[in-house]
C-alpha atoms as a PDB file:
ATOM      1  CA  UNK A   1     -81.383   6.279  66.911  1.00  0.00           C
ATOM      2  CA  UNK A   2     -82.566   7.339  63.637  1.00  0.00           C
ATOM      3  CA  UNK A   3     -79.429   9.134  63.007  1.00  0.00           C
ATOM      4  CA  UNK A   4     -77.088   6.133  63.773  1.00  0.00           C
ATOM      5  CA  UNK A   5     -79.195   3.756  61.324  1.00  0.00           C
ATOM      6  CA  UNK A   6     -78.543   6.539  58.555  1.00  0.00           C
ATOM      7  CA  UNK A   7     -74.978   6.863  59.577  1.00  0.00           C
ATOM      8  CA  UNK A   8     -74.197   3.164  59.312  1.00  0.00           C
ATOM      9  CA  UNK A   9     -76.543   2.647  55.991  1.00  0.00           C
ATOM     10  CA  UNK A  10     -74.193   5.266  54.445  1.00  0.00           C
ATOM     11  CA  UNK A  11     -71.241   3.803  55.490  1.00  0.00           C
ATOM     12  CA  UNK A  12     -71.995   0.622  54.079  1.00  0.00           C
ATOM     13  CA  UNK A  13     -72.829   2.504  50.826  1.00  0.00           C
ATOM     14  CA  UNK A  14     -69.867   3.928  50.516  1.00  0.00           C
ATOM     15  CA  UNK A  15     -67.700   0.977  51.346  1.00  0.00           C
ATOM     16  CA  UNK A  16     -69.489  -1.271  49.059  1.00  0.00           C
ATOM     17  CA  UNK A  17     -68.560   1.975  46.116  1.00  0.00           C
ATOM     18  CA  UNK A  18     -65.244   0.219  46.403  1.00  0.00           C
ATOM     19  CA  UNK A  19     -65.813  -2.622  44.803  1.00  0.00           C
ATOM     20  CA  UNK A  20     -67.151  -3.176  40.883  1.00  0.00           C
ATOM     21  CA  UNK A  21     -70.667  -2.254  40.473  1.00  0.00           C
ATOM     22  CA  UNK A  22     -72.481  -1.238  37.566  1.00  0.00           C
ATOM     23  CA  UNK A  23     -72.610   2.836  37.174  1.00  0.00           C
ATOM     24  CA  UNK A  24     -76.667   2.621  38.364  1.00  0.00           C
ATOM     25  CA  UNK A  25     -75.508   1.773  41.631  1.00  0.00           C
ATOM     26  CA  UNK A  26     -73.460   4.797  42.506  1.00  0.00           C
ATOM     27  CA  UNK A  27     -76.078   7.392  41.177  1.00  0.00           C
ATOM     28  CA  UNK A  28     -78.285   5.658  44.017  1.00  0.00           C
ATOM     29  CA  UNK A  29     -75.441   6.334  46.409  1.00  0.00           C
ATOM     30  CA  UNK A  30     -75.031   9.832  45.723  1.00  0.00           C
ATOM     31  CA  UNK A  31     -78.870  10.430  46.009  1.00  0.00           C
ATOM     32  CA  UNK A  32     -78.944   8.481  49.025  1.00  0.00           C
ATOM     33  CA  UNK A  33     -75.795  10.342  50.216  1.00  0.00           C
ATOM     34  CA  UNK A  34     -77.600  13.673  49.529  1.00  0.00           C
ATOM     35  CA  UNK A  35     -80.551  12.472  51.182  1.00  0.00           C
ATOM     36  CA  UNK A  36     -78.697  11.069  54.184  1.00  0.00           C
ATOM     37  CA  UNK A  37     -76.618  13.962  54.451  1.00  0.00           C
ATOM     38  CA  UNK A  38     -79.771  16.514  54.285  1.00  0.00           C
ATOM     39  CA  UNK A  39     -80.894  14.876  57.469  1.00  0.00           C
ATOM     40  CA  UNK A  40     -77.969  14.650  59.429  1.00  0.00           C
ATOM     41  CA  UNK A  41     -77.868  18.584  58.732  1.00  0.00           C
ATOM     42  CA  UNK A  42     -81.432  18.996  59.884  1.00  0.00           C
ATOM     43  CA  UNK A  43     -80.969  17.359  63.167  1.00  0.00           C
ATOM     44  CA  UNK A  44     -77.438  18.805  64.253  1.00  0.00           C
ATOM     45  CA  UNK A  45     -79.093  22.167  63.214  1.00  0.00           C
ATOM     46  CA  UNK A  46     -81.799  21.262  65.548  1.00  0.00           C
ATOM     47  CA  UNK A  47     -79.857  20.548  68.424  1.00  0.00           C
ATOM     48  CA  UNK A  48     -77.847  23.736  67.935  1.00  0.00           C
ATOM     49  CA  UNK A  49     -74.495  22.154  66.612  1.00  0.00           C
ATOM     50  CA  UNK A  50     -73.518  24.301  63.778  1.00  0.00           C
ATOM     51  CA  UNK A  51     -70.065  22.519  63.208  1.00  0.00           C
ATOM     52  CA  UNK A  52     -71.830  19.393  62.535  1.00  0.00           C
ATOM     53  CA  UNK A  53     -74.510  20.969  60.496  1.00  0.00           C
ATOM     54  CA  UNK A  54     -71.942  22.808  58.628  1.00  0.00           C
ATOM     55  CA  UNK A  55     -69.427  19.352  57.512  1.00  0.00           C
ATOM     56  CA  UNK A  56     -73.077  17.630  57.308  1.00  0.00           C
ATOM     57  CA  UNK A  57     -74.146  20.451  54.636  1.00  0.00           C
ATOM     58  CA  UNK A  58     -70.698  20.025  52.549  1.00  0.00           C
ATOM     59  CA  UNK A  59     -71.121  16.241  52.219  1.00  0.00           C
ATOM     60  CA  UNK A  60     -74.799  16.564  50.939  1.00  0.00           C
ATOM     61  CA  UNK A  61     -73.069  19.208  48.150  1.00  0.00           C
ATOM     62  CA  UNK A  62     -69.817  16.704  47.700  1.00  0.00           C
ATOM     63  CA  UNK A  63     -72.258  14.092  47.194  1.00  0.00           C
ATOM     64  CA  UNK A  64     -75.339  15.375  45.216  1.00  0.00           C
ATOM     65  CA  UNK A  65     -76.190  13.888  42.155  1.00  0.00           C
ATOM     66  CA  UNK A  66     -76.954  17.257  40.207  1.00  0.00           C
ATOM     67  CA  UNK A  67     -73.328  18.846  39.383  1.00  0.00           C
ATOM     68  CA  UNK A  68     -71.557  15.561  39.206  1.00  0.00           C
ATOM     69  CA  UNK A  69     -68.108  16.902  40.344  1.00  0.00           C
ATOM     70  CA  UNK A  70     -64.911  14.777  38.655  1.00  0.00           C
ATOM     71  CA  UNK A  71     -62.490  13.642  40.763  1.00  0.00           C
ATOM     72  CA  UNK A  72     -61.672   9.960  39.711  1.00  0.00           C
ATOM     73  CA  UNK A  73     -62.062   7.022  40.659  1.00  0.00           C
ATOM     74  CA  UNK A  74     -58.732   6.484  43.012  1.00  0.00           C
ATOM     75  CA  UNK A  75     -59.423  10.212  44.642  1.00  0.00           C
ATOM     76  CA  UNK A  76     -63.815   9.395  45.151  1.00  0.00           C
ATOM     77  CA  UNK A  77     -62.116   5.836  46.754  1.00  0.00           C
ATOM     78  CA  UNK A  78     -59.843   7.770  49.433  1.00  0.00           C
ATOM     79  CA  UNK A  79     -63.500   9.993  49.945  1.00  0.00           C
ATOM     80  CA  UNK A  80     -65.511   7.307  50.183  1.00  0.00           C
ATOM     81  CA  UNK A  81     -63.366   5.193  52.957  1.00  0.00           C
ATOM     82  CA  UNK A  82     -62.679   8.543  55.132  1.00  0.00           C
ATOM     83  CA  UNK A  83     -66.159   9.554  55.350  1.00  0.00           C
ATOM     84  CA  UNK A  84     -67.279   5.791  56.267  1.00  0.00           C
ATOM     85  CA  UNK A  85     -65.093   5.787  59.051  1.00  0.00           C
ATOM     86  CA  UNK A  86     -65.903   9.228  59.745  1.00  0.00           C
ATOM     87  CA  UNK A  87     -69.127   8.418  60.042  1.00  0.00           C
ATOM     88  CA  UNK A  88     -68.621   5.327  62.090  1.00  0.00           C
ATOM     89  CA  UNK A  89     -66.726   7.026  64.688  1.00  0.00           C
ATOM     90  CA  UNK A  90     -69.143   9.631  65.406  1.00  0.00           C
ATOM     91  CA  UNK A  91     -71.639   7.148  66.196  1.00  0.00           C
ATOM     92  CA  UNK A  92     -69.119   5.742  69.166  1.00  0.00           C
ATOM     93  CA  UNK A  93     -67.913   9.605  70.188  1.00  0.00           C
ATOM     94  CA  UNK A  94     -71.174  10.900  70.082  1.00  0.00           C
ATOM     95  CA  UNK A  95     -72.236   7.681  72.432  1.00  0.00           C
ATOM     96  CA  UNK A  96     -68.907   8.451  74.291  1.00  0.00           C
ATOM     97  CA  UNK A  97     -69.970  11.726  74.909  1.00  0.00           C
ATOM     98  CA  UNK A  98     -73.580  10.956  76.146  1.00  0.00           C
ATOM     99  CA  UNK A  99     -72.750   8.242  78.436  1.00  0.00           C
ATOM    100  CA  UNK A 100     -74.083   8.768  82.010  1.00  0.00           C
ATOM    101  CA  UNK A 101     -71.200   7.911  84.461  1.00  0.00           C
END
């Protein structure tokens, strides 16, 4: 549950990066992302899915607010609308793949 709440609240993070917003904003969204990310990592880790863990870990680094890495705006945009959706769909596959029959 917890992990679909933080999926979706990053989503909507990064979607919203599309727009105009003052620079402030998208510090909070890579420390967030970090953040986000961090725990995602700890809990596929926990329930022994290393793939996961592993794409989980390289978003936290993509993301962290530390070593800001350059890409531009237009190339951050195409990032920040594939890993919403990416995120979004794993919440329905992962429910996919849990469903009881």
């Amino acid at each position: 549950m917890i992990e679909n709440l933080i999926k979706i609240g990053l989503a909507i993070l990064f979607f919203l990066c599309l727009l105009a917003m003052p620079y402030g904003f998208y510090q909070i969204v890579r420390f967030s992302a970090l953040v986000g990310f961090a725990i995602l990592a700890y809990q596929a880790s926990e329930k022994q899915n290393k793939a996961e863990m592993i794409i989980y870990i390289c978003l936290a680094t993509l993301f962290q607010p530390i070593i800001k890495i350059s890409l531009g705006r237009e190339i951050w945009n195409i990032i920040d609308v594939v890993v919403g959706i990416g995120l979004i769909a794993s919440i329905f596959l992962n429910q996919k793949l849990h469903r009881k029959p």
